[in-house]
Protein backbone atom coordinates (compact mmCIF):
# COMPACT_ATOMS: atom_id res chain seq x y z
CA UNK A 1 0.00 0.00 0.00
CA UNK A 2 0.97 3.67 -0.27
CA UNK A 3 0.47 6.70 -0.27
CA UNK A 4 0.19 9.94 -2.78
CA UNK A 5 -0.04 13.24 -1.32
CA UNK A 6 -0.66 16.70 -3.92
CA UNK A 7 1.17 19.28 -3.02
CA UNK A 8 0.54 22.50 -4.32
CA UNK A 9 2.52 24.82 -6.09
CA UNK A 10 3.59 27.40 -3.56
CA UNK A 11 4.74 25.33 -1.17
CA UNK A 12 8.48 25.35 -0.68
CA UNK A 13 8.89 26.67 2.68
CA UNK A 14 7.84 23.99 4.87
CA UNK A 15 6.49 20.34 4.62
CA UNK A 16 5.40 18.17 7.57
CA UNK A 17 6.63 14.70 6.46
CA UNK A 18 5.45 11.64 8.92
CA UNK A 19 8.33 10.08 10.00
CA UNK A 20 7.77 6.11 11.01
CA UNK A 21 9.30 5.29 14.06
CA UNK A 22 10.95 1.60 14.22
CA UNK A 23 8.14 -1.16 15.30
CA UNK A 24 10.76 -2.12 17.65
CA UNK A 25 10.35 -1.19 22.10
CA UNK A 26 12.23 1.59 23.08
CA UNK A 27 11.89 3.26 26.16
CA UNK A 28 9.39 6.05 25.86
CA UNK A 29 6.95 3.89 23.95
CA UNK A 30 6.03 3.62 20.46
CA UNK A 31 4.24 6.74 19.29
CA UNK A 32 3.99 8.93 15.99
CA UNK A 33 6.14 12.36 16.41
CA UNK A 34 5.19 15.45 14.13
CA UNK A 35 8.02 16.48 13.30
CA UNK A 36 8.23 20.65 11.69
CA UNK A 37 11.09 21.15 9.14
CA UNK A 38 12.15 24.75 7.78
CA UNK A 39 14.08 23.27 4.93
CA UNK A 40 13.49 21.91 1.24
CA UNK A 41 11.53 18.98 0.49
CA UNK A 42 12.36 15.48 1.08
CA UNK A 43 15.21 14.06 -1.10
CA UNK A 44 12.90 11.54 -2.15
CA UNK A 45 9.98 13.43 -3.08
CA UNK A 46 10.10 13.66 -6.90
CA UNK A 47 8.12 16.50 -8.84
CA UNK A 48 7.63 16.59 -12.40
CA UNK A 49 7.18 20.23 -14.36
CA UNK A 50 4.27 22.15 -14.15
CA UNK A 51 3.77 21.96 -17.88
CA UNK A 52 3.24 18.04 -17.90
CA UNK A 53 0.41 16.74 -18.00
CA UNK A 54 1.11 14.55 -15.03
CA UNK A 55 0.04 15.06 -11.58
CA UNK A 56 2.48 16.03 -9.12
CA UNK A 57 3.11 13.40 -6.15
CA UNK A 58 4.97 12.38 -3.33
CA UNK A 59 6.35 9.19 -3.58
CA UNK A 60 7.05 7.99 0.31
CA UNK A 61 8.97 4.75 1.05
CA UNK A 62 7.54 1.93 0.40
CA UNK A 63 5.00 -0.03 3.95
CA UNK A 64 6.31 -3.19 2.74
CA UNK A 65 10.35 -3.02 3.93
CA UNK A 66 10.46 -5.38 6.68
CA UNK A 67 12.22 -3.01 9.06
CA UNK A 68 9.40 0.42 8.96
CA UNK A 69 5.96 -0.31 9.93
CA UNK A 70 3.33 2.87 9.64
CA UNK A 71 1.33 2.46 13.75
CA UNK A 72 -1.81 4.59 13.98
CA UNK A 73 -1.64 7.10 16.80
CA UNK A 74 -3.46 5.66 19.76
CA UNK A 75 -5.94 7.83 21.96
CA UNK A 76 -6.48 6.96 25.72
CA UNK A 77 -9.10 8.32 27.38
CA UNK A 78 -10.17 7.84 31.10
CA UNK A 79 -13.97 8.27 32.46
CA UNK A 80 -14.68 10.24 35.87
CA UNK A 81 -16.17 7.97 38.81
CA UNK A 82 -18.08 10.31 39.88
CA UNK A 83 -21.92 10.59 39.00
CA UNK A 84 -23.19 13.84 38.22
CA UNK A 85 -25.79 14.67 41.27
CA UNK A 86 -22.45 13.83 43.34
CA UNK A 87 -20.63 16.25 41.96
CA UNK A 88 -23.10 18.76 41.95
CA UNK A 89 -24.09 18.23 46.10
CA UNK A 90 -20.21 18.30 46.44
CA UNK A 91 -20.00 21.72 44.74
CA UNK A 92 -22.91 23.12 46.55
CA UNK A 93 -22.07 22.51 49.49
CA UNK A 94 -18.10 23.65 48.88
CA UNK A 95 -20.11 27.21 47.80
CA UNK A 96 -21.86 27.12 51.03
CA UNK A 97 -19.00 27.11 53.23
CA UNK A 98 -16.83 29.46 51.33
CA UNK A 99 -19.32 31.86 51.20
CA UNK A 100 -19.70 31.52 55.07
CA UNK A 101 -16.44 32.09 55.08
CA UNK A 102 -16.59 35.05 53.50
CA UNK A 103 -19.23 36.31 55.25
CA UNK A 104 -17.20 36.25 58.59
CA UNK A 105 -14.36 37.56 57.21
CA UNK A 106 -16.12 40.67 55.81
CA UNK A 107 -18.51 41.58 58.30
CA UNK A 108 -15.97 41.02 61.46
CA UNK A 109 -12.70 42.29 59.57
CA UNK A 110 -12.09 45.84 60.52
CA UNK A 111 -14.99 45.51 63.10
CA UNK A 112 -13.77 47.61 66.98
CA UNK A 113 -15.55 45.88 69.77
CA UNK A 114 -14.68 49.28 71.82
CA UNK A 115 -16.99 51.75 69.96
CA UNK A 116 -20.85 51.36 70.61
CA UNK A 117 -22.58 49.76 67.19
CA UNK A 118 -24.49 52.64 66.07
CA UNK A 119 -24.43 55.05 63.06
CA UNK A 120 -25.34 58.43 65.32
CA UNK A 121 -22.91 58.12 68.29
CA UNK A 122 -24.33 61.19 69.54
CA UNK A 123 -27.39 59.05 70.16
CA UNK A 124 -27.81 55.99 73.12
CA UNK A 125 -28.34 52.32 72.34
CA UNK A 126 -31.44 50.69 73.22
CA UNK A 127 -30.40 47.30 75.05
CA UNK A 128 -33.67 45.45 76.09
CA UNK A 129 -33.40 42.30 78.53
CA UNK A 130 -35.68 39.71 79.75
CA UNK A 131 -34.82 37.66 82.65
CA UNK A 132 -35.95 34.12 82.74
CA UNK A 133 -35.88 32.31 86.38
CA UNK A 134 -35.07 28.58 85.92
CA UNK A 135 -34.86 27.06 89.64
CA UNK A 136 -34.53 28.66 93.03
CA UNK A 137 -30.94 26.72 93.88
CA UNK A 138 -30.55 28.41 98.09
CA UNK A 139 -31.38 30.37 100.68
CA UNK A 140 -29.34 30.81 103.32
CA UNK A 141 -31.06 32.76 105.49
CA UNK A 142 -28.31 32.44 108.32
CA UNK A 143 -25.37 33.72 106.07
CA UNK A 144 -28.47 35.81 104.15
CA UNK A 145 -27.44 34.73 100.43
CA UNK A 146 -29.57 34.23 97.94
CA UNK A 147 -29.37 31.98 94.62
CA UNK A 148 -31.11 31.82 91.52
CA UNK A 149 -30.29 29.36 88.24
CA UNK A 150 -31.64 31.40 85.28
CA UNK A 151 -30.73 33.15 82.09
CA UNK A 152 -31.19 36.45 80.62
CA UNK A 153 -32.43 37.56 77.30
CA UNK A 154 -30.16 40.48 75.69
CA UNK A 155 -30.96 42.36 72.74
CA UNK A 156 -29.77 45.33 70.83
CA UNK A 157 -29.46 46.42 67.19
CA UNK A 158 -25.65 46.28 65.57
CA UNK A 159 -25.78 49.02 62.81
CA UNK A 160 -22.24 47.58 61.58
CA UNK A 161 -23.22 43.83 60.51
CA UNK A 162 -25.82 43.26 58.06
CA UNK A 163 -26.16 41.37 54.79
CA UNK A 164 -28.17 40.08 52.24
CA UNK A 165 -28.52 36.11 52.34
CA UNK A 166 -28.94 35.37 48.29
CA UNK A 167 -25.36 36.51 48.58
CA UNK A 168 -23.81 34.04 50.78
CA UNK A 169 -25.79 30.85 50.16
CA UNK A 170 -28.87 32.64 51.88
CA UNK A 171 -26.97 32.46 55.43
CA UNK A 172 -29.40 34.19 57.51
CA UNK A 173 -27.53 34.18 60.98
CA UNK A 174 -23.96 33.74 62.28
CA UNK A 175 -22.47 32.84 65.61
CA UNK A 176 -19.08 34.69 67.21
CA UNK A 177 -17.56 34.46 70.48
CA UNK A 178 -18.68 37.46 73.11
CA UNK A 179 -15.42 39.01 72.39
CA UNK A 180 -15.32 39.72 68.74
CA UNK A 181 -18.13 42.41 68.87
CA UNK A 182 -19.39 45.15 71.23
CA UNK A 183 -21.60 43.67 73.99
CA UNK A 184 -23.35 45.18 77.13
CA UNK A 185 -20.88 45.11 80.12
CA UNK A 186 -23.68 43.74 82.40
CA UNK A 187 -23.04 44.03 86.03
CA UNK A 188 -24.70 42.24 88.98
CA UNK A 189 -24.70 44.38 92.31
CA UNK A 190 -24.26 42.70 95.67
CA UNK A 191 -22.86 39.85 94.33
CA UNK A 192 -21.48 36.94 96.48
CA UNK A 193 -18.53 36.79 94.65
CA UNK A 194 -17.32 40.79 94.26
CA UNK A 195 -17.55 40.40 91.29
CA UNK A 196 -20.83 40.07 89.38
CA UNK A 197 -19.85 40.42 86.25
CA UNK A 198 -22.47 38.34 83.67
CA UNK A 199 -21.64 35.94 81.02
CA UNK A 200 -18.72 33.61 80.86
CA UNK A 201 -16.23 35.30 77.47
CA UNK A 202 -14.46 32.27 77.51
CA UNK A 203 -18.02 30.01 76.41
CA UNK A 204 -20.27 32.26 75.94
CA UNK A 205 -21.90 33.15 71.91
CA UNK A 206 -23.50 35.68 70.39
CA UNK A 207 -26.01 35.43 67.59
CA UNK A 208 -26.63 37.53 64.78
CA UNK A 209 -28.88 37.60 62.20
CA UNK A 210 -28.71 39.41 58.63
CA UNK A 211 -30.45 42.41 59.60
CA UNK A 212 -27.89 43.05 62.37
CA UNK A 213 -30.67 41.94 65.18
CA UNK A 214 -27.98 40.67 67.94
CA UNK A 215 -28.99 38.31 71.11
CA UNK A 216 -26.93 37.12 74.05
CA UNK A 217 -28.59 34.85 76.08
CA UNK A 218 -25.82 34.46 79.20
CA UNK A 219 -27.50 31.15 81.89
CA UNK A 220 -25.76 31.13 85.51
CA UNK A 221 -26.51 30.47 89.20
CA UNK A 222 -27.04 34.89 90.09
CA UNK A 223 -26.35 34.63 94.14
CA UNK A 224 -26.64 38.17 95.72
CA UNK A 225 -26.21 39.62 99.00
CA UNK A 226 -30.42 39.68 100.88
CA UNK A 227 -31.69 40.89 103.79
CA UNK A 228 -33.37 38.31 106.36
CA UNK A 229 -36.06 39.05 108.59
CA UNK A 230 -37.01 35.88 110.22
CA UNK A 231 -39.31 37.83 112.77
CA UNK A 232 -42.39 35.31 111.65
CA UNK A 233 -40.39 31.94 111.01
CA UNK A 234 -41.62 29.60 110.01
CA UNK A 235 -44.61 31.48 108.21
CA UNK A 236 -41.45 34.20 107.11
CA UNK A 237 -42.21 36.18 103.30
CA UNK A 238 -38.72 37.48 101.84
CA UNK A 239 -37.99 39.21 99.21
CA UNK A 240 -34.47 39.56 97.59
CA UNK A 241 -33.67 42.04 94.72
CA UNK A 242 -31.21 41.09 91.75
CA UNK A 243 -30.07 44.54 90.83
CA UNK A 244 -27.97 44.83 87.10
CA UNK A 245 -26.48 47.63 85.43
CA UNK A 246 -24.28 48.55 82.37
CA UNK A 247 -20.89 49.94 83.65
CA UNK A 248 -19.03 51.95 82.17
CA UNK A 249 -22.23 53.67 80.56
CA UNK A 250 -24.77 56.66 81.02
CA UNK A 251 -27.98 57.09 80.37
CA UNK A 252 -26.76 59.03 77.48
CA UNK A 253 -24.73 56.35 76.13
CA UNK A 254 -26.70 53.35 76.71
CA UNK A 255 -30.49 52.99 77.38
CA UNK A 256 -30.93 49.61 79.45
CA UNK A 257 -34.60 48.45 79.45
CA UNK A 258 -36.83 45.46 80.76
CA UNK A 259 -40.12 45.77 79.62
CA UNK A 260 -41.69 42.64 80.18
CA UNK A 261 -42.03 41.05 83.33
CA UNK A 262 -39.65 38.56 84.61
CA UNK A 263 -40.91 35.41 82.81
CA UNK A 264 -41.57 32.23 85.34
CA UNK A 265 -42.80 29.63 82.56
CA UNK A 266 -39.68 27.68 83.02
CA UNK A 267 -39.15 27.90 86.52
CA UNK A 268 -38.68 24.31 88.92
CA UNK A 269 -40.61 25.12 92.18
CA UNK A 270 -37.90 24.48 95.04
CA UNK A 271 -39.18 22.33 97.85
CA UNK A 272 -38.40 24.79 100.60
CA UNK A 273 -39.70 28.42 99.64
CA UNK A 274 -42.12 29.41 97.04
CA UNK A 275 -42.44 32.04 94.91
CA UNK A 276 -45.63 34.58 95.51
CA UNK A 277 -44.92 37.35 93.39
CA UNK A 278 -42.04 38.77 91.25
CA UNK A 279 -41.41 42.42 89.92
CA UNK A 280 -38.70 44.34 87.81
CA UNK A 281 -38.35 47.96 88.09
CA UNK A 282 -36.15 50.59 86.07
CA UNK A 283 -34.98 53.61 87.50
CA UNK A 284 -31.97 55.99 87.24
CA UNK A 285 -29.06 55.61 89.31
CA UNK A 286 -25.32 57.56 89.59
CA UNK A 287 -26.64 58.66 85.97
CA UNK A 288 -26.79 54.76 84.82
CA UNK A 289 -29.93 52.71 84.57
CA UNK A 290 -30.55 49.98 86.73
CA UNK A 291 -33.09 47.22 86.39
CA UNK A 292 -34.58 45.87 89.75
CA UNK A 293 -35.68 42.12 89.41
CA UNK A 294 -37.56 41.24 93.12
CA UNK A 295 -38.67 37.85 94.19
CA UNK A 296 -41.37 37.73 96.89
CA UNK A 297 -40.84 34.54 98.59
CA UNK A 298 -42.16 32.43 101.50
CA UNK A 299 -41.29 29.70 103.48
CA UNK A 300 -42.78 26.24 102.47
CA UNK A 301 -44.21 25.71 106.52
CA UNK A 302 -45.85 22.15 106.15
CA UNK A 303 -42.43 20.09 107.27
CA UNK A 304 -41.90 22.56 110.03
CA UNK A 305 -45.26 22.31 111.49
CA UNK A 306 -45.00 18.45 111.34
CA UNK A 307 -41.33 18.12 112.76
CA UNK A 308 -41.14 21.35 114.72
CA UNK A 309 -44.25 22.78 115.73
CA UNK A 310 -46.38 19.38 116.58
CA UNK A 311 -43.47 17.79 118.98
CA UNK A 312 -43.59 21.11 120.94
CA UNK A 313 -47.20 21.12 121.38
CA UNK A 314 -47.32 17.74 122.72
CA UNK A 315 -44.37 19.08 124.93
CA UNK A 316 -46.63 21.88 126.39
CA UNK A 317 -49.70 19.20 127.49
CA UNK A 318 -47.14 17.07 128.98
CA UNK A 319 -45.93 20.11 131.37
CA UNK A 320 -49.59 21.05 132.36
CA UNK A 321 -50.37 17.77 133.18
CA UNK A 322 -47.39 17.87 135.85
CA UNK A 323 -50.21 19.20 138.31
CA UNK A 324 -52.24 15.99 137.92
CA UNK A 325 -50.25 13.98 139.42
CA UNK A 326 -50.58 13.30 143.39
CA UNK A 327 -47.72 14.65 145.37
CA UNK A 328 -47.27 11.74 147.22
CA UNK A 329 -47.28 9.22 144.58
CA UNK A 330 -43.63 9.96 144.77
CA UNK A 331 -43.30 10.58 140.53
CA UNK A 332 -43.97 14.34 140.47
CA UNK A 333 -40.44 15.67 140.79
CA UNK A 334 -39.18 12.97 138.49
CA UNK A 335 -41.89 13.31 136.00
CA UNK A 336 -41.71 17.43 135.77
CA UNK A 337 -37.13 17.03 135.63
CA UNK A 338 -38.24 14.69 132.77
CA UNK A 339 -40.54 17.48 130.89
CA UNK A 340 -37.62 19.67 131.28
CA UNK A 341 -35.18 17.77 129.98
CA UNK A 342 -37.48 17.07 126.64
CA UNK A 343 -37.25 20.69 126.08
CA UNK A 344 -33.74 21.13 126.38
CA UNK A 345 -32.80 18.11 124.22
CA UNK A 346 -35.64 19.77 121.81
CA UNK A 347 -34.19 23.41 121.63
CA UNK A 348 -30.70 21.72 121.42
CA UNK A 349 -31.74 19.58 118.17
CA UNK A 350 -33.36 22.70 116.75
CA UNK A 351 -30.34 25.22 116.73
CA UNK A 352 -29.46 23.82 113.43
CA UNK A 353 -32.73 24.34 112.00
CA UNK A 354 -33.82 27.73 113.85
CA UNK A 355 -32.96 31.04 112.13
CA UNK A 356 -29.25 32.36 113.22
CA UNK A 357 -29.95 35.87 113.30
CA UNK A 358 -29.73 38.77 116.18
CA UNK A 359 -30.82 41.88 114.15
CA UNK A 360 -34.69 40.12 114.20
CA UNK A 361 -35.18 37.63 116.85
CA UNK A 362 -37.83 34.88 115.81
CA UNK A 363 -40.91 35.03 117.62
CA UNK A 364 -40.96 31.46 117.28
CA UNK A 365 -37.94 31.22 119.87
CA UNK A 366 -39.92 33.49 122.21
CA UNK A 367 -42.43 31.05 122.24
CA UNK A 368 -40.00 28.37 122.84
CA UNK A 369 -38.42 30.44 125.63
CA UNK A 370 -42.03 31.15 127.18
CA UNK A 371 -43.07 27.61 126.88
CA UNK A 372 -39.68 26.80 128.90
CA UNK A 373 -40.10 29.76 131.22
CA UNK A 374 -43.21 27.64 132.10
CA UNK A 375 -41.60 24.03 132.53
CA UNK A 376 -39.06 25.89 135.15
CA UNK A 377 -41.70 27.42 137.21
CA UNK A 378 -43.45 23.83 137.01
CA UNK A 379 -39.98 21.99 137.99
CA UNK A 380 -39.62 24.80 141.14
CA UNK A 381 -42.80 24.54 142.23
CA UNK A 382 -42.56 21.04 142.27
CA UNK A 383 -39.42 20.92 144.41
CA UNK A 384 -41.02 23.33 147.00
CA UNK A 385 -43.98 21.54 147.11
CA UNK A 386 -42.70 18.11 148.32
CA UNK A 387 -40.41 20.48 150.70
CA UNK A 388 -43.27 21.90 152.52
CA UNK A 389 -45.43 19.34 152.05
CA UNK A 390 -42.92 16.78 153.95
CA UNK A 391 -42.24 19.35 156.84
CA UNK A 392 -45.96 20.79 157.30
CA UNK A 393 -48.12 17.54 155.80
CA UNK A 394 -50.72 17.08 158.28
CA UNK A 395 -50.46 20.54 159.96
CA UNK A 396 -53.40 22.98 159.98
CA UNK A 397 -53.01 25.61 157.71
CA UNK A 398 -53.62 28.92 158.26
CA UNK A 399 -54.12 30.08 154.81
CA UNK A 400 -57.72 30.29 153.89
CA UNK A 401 -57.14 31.39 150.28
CA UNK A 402 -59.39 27.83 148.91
CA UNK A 403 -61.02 27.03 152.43
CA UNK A 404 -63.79 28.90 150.34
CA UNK A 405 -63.46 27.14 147.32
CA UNK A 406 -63.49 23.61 148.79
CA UNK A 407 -66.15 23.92 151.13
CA UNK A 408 -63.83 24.22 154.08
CA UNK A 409 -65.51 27.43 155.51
CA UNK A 410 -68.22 26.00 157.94
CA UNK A 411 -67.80 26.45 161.57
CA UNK A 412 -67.57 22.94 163.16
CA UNK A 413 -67.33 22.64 166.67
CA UNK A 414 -64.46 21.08 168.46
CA UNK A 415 -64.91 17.82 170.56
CA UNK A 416 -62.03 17.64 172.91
CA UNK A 417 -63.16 14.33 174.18
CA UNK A 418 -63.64 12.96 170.13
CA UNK A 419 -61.10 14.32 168.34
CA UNK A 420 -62.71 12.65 165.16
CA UNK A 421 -65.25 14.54 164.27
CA UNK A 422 -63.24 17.52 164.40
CA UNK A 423 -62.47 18.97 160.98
CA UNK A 424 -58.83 20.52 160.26
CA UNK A 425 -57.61 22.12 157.36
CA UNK A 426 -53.94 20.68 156.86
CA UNK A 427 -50.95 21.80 154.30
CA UNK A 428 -51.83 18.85 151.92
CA UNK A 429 -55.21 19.96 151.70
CA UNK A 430 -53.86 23.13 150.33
CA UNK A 431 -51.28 22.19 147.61
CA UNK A 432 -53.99 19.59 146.13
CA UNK A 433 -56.28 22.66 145.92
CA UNK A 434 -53.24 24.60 144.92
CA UNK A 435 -52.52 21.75 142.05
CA UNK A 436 -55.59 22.13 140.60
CA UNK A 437 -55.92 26.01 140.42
CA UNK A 438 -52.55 26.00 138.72
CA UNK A 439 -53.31 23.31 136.01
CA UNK A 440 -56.17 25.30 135.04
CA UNK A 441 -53.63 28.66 135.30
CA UNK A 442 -50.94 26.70 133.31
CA UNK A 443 -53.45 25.74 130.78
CA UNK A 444 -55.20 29.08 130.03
CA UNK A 445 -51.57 30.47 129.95
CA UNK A 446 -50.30 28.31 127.28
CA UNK A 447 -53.46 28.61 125.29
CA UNK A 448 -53.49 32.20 125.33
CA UNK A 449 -50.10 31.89 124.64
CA UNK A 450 -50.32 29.43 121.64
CA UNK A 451 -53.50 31.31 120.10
CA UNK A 452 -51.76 34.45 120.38
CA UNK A 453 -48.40 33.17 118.40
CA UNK A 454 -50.39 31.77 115.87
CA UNK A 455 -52.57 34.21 114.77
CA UNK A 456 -49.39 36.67 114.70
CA UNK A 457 -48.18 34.48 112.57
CA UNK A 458 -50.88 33.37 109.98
CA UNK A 459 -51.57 36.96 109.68
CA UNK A 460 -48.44 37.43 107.63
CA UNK A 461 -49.34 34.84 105.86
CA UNK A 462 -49.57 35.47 102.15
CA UNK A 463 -51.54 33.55 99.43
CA UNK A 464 -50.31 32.70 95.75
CA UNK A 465 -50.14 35.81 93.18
CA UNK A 466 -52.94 34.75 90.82
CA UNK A 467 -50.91 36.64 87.98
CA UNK A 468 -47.56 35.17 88.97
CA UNK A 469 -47.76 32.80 85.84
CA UNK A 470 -49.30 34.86 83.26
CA UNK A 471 -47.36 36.63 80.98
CA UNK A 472 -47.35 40.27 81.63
CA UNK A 473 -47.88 43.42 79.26
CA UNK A 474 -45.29 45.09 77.65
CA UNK A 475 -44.47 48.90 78.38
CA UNK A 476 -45.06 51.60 75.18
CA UNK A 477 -41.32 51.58 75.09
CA UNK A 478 -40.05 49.12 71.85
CA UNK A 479 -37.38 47.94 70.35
CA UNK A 480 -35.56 50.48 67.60
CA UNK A 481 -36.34 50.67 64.09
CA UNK A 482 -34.22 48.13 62.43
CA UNK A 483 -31.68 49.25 59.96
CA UNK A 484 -32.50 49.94 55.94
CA UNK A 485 -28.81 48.97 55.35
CA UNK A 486 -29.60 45.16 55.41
CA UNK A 487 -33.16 45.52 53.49
């Protein structure tokens, strides 16, 4: 075979002969090379004159020499794996996260956390918070400390980040750390720890969304400094104030704002206190504002009553009934050393539990006190009675204070030959007469004395808020315009 090529007249300058590489291996494969030449044509092309009638041709070497073979160039060409909704979910989702990438980088690069996020500096930011109670955690009313789990709602407007989503993979909201942006430096006054200082920079995030609508939402255990008065333990109200400010702001700098109520729709009742009411106030302070949050609490009296309150009134009919028993029976000293001993061992096991506090003294331990006041009168009178009694038993008396009272007042003559039938009025007539007037004294005493506790008491007592649950109404103040920059 072979092969005739027409060349045409003009050319002379260049010709691009195929040049058969050897059919034997070498070591960078058997393949065709083109091979460019800038000289005259082959030696063994042969061209006849224009003016014969002859074609001009090419004559190549012959295919049939045993040592040249002609190979046809061979084209390799290698498939992709991949499917094409693969490669398209991989692409998508590589845009997504570049263009979050992007989006941090160009709304947080040149971004100062020290200067206030609003165009019109001359004009305060409105930050509005909402504090939500989670769990009442302590009370201490000895050390007067008072803890609260819960977490606070804060919101402003940033005027310096805002974006439109179809531009970043329609990214509506981003997350940063508390220190990458201006925030609120929220302050907690009285705090246990000196420091108050609220949210945690090292955990704490901040979310954003595209129109530049910022919330911090900082959750802690808030434990403040409170006032006890234990004055009507255990049926005590107390109400502690969480206090929080901006510092380092003014009021024309930074407008601080709580205008709902303090929401309790998440809030774990605490098995010791309840909650009957709950406030927050705003008022101006050292030319700051200062939001008030105050619990009204009281104390949860039903495991009191039946562990502190019950044993003690069983403890006051024991010492009346000290006068019912016969003096000489032998068991009245014993028995009335016994009642005082019970109420010694009983205020002893209740220091732990009573109120530790000298500024109010409990009227609770002034009944305690009274109702031992009473035992030790008991307990002396007692000891004097089996005194006298033993000296002056069967002597006449001349005390007629209840020779009235028992009939004793009737003139009886005196038979000096039958001594019998005369009638004396001895000692131990009088201290069984005296027994019984004091049981009856003892046990108009004590209920006077109970009666008059308790209804001190239960008159301080104070019923659930009806509108503690509900959510309240907001104030005419409102949250700012939002920016136009982001619509």
């Amino acid at each position: 075979m072979s092969t005739t090529t027409i060349l045409p007249p003009t050319t002379t300058s260049s010709i691009v002969s195929l040049t058969t590489l050897s059919s034997q291996p070498t070591s960078n494969s058997a393949s065709t090379t083109l091979m460019t030449t800038a000289t005259n044509p082959l030696p063994t092309a042969s061209t006849t004159p224009p003016s014969s009638p002859t074609p001009t041709t090419v004559a190549l070497p012959s295919l049939s020499s045993p040592t040249t073979t002609i190979s046809n160039p061979t084209i390799t060409t290698t498939a992709t794996t991949e499917t094409p909704l693969a490669t398209t979910t991989k692409k998508t989702e590589d845009i997504s996260l570049t263009h979050k990438k992007l989006l941090y980088e160009v709304e947080l690069s040149g971004y100062d956390p020290r200067i206030r996020p609003i165009q019109n500096q001359s004009q305060p930011i409105y930050v509005n918070t909402k504090f939500v109670a989670l769990s009442l955690i302590d009370f201490d009313t000895t050390r007067q400390q008072f803890s609260i789990l819960a977490y606070i709602r804060i919101d402003w407007i940033d005027h310096n980040i805002n974006w439109r989503p179809r531009f970043y993979s329609f990214t509506t909201s981003m997350r940063v750390p508390t220190r990458q942006i201006w925030n609120p430096n929220l302050i907690l006054r009285k705090s246990v720890d000196g420091r108050g200082l609220i949210g945690d920079a090292a955990t704490d995030r901040i979310y954003i969304s595209w129109r530049g609508h910022v919330q911090w939402v900082p959750e802690a255990t808030y434990s403040v400094v409170c006032k006890v008065n234990v004055r009507f333990y255990p049926f005590d109200e107390q109400i502690c104030t969480l206090t929080f400010y901006v510092s380092g702001e003014s009021v024309d700098t930074l407008e601080l704002d709580h205008y709902k109520n303090v929401d309790m729709s998440e809030y774990v009742e605490n098995p010791a206190w309840i909650i009957v009411g709950v406030s927050s106030t705003r008022y101006i302070r050292d030319n700051n504002y200062n939001i008030d949050i105050e619990f009204r609490m009281q104390r949860r009296a039903d495991f009191t009553m039946f562990t502190v309150v019950a044993p003690l009134m069983m403890l006051e009919l024991l010492n009346i009934c000290v006068f019912l028993v016969p003096s000489n029976s032998g068991e009245k000293g014993s028995f009335s050393i016994t009642v005082f001993l019970a109420y010694s061992v009983y205020i002893s096991m209740l220091s732990d539990t009573l109120p530790h506090n000298s500024v109010e003294v409990s009227l609770f331990i002034m009944f305690i006190i009274v109702l031992l006041c009473l035992s030790v009168v008991s307990v002396f009178y007692t000891i004097i009675q089996s005194k006298l009694e033993n000296a002056l038993g069967e002597k006449e008396c001349p005390l007629n204070w209840f020779r009235r009272a028992g009939g004793q007042n009737k003139v009886v003559p005196v038979d000096p030959e039958n001594p019998v039938n005369t009638v004396i009025y001895t000692w131990r007539n009088f201290f069984q007469q005296l027994d019984t007037f004091l049981f009856g004294s003892f046990l108009v005493t004590i209920t006077l004395v109970t009666g008059i506790f308790f209804s001190i008491l239960l008159r301080n007592v104070t019923f659930d808020d009806p509108d503690l649950n509900m959510e309240p109404e907001a104030t005419t103040r409102s949250m700012p315009v939002l920016t136009t920059a982001a619509a």
